[in-house]
Structure formats: structure tokens, C-alpha cells
Protein backbone atom coordinates (compact mmCIF):
# COMPACT_ATOMS: atom_id res chain seq x y z
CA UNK A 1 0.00 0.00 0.00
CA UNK A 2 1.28 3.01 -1.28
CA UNK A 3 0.08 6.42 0.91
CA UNK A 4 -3.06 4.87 2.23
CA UNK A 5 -4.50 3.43 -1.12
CA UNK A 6 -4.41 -0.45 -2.44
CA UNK A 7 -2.00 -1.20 -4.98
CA UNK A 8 -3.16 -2.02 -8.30
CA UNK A 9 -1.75 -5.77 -9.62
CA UNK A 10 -2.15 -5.52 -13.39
CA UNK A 11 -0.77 -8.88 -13.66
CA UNK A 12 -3.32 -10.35 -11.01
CA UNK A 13 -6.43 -8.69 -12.84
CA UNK A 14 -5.31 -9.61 -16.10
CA UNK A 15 -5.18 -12.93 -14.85
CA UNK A 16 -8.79 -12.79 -13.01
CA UNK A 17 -10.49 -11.09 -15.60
CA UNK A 18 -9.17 -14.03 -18.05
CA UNK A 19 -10.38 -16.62 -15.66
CA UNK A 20 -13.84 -14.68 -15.35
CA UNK A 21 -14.63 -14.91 -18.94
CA UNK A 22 -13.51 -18.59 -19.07
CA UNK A 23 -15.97 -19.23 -16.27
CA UNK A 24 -18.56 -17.46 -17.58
CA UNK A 25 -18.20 -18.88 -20.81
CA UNK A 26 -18.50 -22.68 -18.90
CA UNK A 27 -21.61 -21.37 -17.48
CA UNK A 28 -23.07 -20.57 -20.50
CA UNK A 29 -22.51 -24.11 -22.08
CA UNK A 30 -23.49 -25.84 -18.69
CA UNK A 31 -26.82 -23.63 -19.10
CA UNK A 32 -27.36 -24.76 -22.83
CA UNK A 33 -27.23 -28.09 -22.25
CA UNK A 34 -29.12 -27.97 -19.75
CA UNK A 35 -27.58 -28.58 -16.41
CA UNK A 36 -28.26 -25.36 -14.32
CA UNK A 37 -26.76 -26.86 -11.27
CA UNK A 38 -23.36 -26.40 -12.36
CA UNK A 39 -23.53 -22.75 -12.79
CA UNK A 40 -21.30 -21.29 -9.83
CA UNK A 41 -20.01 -18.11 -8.97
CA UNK A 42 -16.85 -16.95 -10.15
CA UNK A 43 -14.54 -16.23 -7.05
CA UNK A 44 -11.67 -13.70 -8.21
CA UNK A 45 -7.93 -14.28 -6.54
CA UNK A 46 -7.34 -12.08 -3.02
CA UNK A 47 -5.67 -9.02 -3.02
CA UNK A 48 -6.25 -7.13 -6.38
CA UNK A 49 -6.94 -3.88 -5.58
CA UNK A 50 -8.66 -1.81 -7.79
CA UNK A 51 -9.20 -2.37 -11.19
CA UNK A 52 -6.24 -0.60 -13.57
CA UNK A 53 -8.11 2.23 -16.08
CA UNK A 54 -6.39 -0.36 -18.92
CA UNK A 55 -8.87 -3.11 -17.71
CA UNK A 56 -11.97 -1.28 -16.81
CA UNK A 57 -13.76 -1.32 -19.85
CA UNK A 58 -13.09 -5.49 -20.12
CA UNK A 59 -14.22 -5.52 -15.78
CA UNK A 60 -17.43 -3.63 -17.59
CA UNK A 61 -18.02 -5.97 -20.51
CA UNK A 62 -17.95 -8.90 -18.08
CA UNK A 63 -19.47 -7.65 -15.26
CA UNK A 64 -22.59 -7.28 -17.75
CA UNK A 65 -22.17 -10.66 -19.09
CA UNK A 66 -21.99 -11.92 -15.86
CA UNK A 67 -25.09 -10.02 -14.56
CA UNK A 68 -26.98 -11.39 -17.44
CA UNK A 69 -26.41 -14.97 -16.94
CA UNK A 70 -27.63 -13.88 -13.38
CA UNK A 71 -30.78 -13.12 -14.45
CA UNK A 72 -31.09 -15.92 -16.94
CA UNK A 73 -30.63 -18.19 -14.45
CA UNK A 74 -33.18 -16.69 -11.80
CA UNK A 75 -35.50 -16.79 -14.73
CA UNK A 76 -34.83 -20.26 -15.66
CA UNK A 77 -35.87 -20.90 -11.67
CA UNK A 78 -38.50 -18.86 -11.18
CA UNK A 79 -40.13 -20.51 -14.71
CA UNK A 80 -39.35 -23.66 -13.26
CA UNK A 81 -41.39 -23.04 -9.49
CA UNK A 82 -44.37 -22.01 -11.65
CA UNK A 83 -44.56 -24.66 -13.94
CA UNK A 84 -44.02 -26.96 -10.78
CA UNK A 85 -46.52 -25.19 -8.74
CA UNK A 86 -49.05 -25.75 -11.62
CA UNK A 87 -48.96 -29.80 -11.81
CA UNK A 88 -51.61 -31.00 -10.06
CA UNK A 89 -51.05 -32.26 -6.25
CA UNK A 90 -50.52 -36.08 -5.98
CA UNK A 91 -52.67 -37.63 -3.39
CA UNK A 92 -52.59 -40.79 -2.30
CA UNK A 93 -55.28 -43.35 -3.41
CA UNK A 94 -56.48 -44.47 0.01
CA UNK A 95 -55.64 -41.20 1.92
CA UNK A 96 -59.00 -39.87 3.55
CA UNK A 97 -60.97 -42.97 2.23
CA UNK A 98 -61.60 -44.28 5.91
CA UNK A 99 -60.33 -44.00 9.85
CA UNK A 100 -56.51 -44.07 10.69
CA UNK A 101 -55.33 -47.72 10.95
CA UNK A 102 -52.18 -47.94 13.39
CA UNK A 103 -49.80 -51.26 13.68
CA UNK A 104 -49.02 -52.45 16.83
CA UNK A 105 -45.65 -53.74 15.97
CA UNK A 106 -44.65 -54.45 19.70
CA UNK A 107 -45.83 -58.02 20.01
């Protein structure tokens, strides 16, 4: 630190903001075929500081990207809760037909 402010680590972001847009470009193939689950966040290296002027219009680009797969996904799930919450309940045949029948399994 350098009177009071973060240094910046152009080698470190140039690294993270490489390894951000191969993640995000994993997620978007794990999302197109279909396997939501495997969509994780990204989780940049420690101690970057801020982001160099050189690499703030890339941190931008991505941070977009990765706000729209954000809400792709949390469409994706909330589409999949309502088509879910329309299927009809399943009940079970004999459930309600008659009294409770208990087991003694003791003897």
C-alpha cells in the first residue's frame, strides 16, 4: 500500500479477468445443455486492488455478461417453481378414504 491506497496488480487482474470470462463462458454451455446446477459463482484471486483504467472497460463488458447470466438463471428458476406449482397435487389413493389404521408392531 502506497500512501493509504491499495496497490493495483495488473498482472493479477489480467489474470482474473481471463479466468472470469472462461468461467462465464462454462456457465453458459453448462446452461445450454441444460444442467443449471453447475452454474457457480466466479470467485476472483485475493488481493487485487482496484481495477487498472487499462482493464476497466473489459471488468465492464464482463461484469454485464456476468449479470446477465444472473438473471437468466433466476428466470430459468422462477419458470421452473411455476410450472411446478401448476402440476396437479398427488394424493394418495387411500388417503381420507376411511379412519386411521395404526400397527401395533410391539408383540
Amino acid at each position: 500500500m502506497r500512501g493509504g491506497r491499495p496497490r493495483m496488480n495488473r498482472d493479477g487482474w489480467e489474470a482474473a479477468l481471463e479466468g472470469l470470462a472462461d468461467h462465464l463462458a462454462a456457465q453458459r454451455r453448462s446452461l445450454a445443455a441444460g444442467h443449471p446446477e453447475e452454474v457457480t459463482a466466479y470467485v476472483p484471486p485475493p488481493n487485487l486492488g482496484p481495477v487498472p483504467a487499462q482493464f476497466r472497460r473489459r471488468f465492464d463488458g464482463l461484469r454485464s455478461e456476468s449479470l446477465a447470466l444472473q438473471a437468466e438463471v433466476t428466470s430459468r428458476r422462477d419458470e421452473l417453481g411455476r410450472r411446478l406449482a401448476a402440476l396437479p397435487r398427488r394424493r394418495d389413493k387411500d388417503a381420507g378414504s376411511g379412519p386411521s389404521r395404526y400397527i401395533d408392531v410391539s408383540a
